[in-house]
PDB file of N, CA and C in Angstrom:
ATOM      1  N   UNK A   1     -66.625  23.683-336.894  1.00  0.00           N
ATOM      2  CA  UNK A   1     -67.147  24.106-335.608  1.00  0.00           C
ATOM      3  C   UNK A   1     -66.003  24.092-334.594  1.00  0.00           C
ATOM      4  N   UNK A   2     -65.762  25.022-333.793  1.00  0.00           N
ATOM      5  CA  UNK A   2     -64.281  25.268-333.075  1.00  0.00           C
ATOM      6  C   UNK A   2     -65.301  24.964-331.550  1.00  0.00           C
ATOM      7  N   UNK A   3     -64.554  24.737-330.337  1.00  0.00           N
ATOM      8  CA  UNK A   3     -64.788  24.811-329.092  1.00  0.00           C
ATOM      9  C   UNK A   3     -65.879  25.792-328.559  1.00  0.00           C
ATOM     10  N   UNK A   4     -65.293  26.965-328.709  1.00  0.00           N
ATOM     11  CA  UNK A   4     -66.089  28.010-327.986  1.00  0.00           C
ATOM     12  C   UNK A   4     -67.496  27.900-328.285  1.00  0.00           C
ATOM     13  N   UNK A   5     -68.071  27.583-330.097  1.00  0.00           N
ATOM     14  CA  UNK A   5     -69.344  27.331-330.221  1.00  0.00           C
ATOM     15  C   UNK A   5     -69.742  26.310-329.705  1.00  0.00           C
ATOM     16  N   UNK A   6     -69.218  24.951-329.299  1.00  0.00           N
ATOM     17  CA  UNK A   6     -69.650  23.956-328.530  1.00  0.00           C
ATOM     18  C   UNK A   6     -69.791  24.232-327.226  1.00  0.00           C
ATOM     19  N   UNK A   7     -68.899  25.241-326.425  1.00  0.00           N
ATOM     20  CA  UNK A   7     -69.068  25.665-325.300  1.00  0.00           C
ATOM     21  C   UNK A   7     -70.789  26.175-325.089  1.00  0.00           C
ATOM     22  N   UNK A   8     -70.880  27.154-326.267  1.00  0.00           N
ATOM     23  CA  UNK A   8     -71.935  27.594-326.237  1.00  0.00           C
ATOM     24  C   UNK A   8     -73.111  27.244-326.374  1.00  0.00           C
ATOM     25  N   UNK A   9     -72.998  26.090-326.784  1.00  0.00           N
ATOM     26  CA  UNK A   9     -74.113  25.101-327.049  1.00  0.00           C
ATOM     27  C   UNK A   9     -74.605  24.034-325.682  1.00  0.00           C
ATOM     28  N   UNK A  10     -73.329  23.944-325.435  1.00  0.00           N
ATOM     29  CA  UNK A  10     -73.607  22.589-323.992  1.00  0.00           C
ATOM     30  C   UNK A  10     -73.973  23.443-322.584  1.00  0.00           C
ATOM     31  N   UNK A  11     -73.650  24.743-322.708  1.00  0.00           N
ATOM     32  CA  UNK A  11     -73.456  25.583-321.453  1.00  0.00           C
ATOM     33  C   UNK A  11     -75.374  25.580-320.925  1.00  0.00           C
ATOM     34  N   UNK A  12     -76.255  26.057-321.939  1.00  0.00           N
ATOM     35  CA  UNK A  12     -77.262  25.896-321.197  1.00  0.00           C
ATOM     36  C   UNK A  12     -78.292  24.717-320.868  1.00  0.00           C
ATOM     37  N   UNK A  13     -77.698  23.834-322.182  1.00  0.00           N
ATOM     38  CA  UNK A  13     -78.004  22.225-321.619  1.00  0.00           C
ATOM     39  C   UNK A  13     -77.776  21.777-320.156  1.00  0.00           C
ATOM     40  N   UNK A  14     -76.452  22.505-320.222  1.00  0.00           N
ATOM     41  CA  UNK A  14     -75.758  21.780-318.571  1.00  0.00           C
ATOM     42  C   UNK A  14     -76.625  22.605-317.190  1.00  0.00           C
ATOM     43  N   UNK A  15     -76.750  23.723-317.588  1.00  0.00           N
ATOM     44  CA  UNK A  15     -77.421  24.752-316.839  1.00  0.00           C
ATOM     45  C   UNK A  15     -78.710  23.869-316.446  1.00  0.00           C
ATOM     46  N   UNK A  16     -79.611  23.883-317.654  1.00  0.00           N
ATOM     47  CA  UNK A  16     -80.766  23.826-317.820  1.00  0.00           C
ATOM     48  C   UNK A  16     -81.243  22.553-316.628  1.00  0.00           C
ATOM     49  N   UNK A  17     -79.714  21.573-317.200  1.00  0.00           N
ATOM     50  CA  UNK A  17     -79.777  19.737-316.147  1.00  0.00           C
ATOM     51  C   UNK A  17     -79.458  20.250-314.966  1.00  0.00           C
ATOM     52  N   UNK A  18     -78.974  21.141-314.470  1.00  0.00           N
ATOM     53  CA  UNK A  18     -78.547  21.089-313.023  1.00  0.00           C
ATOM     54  C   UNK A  18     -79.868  22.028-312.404  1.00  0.00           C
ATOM     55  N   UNK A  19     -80.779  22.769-312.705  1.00  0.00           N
ATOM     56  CA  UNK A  19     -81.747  23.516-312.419  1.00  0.00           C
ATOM     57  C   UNK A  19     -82.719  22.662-312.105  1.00  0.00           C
ATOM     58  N   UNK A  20     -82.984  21.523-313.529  1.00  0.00           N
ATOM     59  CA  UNK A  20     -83.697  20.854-313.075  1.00  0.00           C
ATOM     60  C   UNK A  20     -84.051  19.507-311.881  1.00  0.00           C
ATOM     61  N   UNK A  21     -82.230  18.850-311.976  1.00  0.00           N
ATOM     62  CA  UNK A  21     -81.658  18.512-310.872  1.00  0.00           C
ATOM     63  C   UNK A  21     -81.793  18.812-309.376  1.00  0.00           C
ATOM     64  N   UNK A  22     -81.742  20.062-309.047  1.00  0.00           N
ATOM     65  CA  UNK A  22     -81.877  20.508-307.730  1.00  0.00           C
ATOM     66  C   UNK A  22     -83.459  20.594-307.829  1.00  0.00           C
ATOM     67  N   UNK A  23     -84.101  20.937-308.607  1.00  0.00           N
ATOM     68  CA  UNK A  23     -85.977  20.798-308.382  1.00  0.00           C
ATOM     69  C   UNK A  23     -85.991  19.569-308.035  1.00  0.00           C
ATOM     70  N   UNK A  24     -85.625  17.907-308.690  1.00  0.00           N
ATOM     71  CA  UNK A  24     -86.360  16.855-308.235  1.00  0.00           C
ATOM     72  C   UNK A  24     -85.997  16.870-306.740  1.00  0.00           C
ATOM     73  N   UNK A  25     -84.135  17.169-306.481  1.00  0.00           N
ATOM     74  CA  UNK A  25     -83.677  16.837-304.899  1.00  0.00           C
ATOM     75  C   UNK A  25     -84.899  17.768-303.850  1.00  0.00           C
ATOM     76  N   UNK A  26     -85.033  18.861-304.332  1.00  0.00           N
ATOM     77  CA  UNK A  26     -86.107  19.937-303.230  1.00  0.00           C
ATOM     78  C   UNK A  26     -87.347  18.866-303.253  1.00  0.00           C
ATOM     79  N   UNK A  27     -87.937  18.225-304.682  1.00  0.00           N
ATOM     80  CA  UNK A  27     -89.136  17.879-304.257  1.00  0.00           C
ATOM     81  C   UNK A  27     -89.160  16.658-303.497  1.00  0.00           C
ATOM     82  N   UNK A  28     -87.889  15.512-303.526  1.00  0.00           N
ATOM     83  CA  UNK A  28     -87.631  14.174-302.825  1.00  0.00           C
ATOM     84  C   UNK A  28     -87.706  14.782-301.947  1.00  0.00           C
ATOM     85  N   UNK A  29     -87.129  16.019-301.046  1.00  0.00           N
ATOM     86  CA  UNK A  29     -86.773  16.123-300.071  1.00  0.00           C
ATOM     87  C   UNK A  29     -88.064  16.645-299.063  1.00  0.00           C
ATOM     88  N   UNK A  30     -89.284  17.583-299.742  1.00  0.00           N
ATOM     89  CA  UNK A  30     -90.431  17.463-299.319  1.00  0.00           C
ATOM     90  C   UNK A  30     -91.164  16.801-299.114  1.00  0.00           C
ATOM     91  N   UNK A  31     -90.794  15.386-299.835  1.00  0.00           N
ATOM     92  CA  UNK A  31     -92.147  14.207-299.740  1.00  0.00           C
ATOM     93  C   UNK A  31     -91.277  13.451-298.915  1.00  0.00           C
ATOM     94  N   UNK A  32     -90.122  13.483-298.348  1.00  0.00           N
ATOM     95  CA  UNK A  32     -89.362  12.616-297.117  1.00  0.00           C
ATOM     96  C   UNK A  32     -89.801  13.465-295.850  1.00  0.00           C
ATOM     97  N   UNK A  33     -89.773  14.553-296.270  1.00  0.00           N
ATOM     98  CA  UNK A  33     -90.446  14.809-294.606  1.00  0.00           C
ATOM     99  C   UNK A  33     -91.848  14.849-294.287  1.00  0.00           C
ATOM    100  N   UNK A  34     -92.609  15.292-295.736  1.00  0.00           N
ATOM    101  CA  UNK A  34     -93.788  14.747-295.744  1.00  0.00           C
ATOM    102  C   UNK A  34     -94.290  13.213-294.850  1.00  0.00           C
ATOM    103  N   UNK A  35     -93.497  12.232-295.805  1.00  0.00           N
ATOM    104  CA  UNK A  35     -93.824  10.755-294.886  1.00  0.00           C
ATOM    105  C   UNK A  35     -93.188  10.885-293.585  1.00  0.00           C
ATOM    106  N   UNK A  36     -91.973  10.834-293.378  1.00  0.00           N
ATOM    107  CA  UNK A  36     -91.591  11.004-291.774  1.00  0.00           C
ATOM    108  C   UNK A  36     -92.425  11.663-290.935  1.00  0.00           C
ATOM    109  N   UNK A  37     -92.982  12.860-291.343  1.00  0.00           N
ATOM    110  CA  UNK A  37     -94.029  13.162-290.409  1.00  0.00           C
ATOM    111  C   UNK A  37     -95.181  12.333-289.916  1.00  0.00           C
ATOM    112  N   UNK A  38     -95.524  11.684-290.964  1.00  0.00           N
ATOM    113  CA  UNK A  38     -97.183  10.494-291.157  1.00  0.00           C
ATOM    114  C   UNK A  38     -96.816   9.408-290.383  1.00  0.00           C
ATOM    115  N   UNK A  39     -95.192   9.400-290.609  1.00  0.00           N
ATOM    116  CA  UNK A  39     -95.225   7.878-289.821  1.00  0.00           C
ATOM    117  C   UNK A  39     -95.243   7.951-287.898  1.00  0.00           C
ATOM    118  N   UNK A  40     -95.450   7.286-287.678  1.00  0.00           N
ATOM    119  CA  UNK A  40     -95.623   7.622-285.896  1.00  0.00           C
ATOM    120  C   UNK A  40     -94.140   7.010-285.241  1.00  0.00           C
ATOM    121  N   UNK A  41     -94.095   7.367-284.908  1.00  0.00           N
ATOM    122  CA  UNK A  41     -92.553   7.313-283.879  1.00  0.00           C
ATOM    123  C   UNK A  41     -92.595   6.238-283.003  1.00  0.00           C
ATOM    124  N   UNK A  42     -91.671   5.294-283.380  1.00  0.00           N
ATOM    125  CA  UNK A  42     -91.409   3.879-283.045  1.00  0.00           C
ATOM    126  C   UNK A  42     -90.296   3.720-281.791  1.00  0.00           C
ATOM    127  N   UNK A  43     -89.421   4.592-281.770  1.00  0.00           N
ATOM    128  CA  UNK A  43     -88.449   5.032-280.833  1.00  0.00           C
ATOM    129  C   UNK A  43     -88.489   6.304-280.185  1.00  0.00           C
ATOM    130  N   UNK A  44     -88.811   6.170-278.748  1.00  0.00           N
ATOM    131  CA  UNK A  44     -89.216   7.235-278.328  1.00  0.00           C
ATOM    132  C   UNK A  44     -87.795   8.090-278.535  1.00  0.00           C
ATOM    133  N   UNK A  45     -87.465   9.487-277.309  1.00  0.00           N
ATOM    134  CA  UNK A  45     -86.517  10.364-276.732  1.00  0.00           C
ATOM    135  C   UNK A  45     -85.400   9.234-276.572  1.00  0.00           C
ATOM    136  N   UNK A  46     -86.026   8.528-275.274  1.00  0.00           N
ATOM    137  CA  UNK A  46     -85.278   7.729-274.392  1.00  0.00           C
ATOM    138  C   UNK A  46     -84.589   6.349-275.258  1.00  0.00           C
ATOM    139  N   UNK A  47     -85.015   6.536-276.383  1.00  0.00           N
ATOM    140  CA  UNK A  47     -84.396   4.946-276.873  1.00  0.00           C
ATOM    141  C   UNK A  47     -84.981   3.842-276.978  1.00  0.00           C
ATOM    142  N   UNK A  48     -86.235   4.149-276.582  1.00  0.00           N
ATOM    143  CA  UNK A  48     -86.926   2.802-276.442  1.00  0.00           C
ATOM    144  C   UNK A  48     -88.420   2.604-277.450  1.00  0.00           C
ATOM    145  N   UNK A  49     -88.432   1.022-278.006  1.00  0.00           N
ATOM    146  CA  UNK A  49     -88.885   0.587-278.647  1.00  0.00           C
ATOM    147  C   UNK A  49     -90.389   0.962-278.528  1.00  0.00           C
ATOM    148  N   UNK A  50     -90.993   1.570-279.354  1.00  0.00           N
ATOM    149  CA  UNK A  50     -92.693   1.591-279.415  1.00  0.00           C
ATOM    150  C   UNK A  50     -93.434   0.437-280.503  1.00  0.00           C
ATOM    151  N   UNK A  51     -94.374  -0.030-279.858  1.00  0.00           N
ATOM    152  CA  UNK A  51     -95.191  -0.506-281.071  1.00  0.00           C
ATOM    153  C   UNK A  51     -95.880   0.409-282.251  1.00  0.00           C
ATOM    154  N   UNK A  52     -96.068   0.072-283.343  1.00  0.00           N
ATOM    155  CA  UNK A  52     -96.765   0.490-283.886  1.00  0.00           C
ATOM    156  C   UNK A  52     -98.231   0.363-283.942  1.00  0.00           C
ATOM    157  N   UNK A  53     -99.456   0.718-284.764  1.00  0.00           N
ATOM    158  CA  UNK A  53    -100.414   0.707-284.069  1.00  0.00           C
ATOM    159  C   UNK A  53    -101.327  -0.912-284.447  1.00  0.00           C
ATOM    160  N   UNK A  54    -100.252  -1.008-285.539  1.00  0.00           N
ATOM    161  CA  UNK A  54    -100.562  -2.642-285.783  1.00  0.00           C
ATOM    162  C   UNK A  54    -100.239  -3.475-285.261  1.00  0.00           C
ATOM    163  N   UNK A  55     -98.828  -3.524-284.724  1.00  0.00           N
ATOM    164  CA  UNK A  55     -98.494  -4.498-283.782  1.00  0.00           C
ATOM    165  C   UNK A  55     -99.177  -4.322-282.470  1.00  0.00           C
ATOM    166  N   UNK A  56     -99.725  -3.226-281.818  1.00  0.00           N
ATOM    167  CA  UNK A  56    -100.442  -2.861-280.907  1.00  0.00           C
ATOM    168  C   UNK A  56    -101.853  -3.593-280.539  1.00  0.00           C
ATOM    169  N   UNK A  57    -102.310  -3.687-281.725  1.00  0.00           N
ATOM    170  CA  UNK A  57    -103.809  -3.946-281.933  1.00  0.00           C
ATOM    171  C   UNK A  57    -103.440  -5.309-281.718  1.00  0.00           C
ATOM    172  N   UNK A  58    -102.489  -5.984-282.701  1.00  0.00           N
ATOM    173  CA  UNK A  58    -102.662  -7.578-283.008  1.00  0.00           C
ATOM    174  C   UNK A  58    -102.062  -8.591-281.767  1.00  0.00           C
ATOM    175  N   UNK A  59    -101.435  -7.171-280.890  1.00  0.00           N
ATOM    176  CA  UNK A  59    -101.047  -7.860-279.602  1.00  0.00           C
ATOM    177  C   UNK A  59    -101.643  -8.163-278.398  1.00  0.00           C
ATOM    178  N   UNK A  60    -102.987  -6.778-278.697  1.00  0.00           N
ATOM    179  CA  UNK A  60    -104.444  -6.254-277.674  1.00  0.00           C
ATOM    180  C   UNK A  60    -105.410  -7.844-277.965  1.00  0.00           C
ATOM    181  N   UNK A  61    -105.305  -8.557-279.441  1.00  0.00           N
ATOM    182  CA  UNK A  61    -106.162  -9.364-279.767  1.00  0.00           C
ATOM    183  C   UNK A  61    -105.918 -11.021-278.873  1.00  0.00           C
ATOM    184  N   UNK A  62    -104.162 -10.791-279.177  1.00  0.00           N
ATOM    185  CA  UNK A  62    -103.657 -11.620-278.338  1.00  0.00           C
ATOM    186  C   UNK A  62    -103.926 -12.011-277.453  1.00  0.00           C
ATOM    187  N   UNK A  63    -103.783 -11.202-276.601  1.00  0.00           N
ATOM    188  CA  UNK A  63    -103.805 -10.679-274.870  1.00  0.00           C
ATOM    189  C   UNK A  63    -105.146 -11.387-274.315  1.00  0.00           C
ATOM    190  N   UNK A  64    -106.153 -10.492-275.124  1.00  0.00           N
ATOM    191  CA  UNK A  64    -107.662 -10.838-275.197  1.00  0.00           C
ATOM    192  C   UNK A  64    -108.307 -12.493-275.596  1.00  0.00           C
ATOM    193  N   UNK A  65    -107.550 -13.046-275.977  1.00  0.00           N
ATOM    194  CA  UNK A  65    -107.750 -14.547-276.566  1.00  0.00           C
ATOM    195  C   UNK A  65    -106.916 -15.110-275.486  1.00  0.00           C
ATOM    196  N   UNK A  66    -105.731 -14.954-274.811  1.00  0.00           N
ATOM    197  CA  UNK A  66    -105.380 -15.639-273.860  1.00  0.00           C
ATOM    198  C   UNK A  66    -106.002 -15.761-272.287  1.00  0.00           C
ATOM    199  N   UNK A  67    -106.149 -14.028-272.261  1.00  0.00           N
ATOM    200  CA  UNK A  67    -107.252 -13.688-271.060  1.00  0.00           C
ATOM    201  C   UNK A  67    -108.223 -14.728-270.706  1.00  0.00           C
ATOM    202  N   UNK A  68    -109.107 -15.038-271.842  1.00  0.00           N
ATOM    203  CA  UNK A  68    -110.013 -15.668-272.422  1.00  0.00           C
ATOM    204  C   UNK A  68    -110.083 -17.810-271.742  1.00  0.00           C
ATOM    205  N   UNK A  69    -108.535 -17.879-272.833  1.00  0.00           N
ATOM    206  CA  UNK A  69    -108.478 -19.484-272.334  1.00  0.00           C
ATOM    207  C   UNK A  69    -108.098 -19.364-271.070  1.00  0.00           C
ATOM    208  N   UNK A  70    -107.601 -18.391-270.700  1.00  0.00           N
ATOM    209  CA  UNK A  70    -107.114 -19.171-269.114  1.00  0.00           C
ATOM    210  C   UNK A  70    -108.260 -19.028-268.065  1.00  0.00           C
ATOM    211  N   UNK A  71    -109.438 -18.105-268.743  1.00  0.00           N
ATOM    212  CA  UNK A  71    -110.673 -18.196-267.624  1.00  0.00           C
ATOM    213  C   UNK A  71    -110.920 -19.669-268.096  1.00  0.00           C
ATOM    214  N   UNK A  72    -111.301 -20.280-269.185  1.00  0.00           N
ATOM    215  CA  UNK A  72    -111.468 -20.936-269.804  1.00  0.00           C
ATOM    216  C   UNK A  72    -110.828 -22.348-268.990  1.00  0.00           C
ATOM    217  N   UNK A  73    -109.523 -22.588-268.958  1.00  0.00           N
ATOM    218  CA  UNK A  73    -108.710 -23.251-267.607  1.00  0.00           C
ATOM    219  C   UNK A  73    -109.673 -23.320-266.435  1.00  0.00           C
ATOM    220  N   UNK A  74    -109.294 -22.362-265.874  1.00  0.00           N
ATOM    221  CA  UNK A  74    -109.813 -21.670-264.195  1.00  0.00           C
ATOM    222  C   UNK A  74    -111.104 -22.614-264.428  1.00  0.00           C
ATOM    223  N   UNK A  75    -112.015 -22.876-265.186  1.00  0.00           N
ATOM    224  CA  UNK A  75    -113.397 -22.920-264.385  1.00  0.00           C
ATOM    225  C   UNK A  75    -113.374 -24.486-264.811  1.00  0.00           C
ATOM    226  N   UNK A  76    -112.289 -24.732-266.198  1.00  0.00           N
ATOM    227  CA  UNK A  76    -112.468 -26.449-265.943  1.00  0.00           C
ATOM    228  C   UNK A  76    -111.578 -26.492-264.604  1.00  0.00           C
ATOM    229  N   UNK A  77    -110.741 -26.492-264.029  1.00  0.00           N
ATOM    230  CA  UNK A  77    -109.747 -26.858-262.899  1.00  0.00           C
ATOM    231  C   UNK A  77    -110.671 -26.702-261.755  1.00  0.00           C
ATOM    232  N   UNK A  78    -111.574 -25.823-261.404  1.00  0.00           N
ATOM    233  CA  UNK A  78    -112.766 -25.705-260.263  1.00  0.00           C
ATOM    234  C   UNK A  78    -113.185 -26.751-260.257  1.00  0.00           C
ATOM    235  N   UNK A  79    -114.215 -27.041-261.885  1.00  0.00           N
ATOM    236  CA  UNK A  79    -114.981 -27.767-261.784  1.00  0.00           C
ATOM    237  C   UNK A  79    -114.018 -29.407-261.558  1.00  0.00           C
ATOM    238  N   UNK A  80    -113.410 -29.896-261.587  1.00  0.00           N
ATOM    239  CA  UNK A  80    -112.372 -31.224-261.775  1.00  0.00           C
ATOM    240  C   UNK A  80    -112.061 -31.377-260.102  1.00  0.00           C
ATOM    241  N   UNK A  81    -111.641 -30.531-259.299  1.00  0.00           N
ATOM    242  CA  UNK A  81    -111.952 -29.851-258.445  1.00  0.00           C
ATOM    243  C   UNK A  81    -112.951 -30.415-257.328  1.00  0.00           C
ATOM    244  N   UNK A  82    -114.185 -29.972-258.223  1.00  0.00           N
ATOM    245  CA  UNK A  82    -115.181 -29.897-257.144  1.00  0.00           C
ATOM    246  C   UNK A  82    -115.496 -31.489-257.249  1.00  0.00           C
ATOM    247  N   UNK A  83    -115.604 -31.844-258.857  1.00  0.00           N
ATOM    248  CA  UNK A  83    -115.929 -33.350-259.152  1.00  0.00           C
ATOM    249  C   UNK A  83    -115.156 -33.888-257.820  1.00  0.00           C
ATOM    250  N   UNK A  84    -113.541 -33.893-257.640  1.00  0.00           N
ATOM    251  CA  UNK A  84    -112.904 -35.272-257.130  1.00  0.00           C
ATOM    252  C   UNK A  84    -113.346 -34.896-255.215  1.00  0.00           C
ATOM    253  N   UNK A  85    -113.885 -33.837-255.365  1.00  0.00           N
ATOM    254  CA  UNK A  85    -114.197 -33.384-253.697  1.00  0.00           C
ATOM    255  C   UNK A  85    -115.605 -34.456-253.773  1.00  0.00           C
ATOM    256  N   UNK A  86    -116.538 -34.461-254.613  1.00  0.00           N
ATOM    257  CA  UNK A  86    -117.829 -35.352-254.792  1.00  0.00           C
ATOM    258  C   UNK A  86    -117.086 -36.560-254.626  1.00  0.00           C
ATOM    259  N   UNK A  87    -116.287 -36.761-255.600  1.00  0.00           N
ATOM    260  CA  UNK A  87    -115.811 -39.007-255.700  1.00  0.00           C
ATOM    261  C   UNK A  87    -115.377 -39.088-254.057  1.00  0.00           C
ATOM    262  N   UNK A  88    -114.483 -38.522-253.183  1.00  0.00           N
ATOM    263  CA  UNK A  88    -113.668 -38.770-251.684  1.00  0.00           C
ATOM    264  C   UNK A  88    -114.959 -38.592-251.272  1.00  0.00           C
ATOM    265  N   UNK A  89    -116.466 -38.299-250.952  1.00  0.00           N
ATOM    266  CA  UNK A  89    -117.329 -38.510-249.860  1.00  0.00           C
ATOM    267  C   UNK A  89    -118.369 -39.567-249.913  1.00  0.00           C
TER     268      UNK A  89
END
């Protein structure tokens, strides 16, 4: 077996790998913009940091539970308050 028939043999193997090669890169490259699209944009124009909609929520829950104790505060501190205004008369 001399060269040229080996040429002829590997030539559409090699073909065949690089055809199929550039199909997986086209299809990685559809399902990357696929997800980039889905995902929501964390950094706006300007540079600046966005929440996502989870950190959003779990920060809304936060917020809402602190809101919460410090009424929670407020009406013992009234009432403690009003008590030591009762003990001075």
């Amino acid at each position: 077996m001399n060269w040229a028939d080996t040429l002829k043999a590997v030539i559409p193997i090699v073909v065949m790998s690089l055809a199929w090669l550039l199909g997986q890169v086209n299809s990685f490259s559809e399902r990357l913009v696929k997800i980039e699209g889905q995902m929501p944009a964390l950094i706006t124009k300007e540079g600046i940091p966005t929440d996502s909609p989870l950190s959003a929520e779990a920060r809304h829950k936060l917020k809402e539970q602190i809101y919460t104790d410090i009424h929670a505060l407020q009406v013992k501190v009234q009432m403690l308050e009003e008590r030591e205004k009762m003990v001075k008369k």
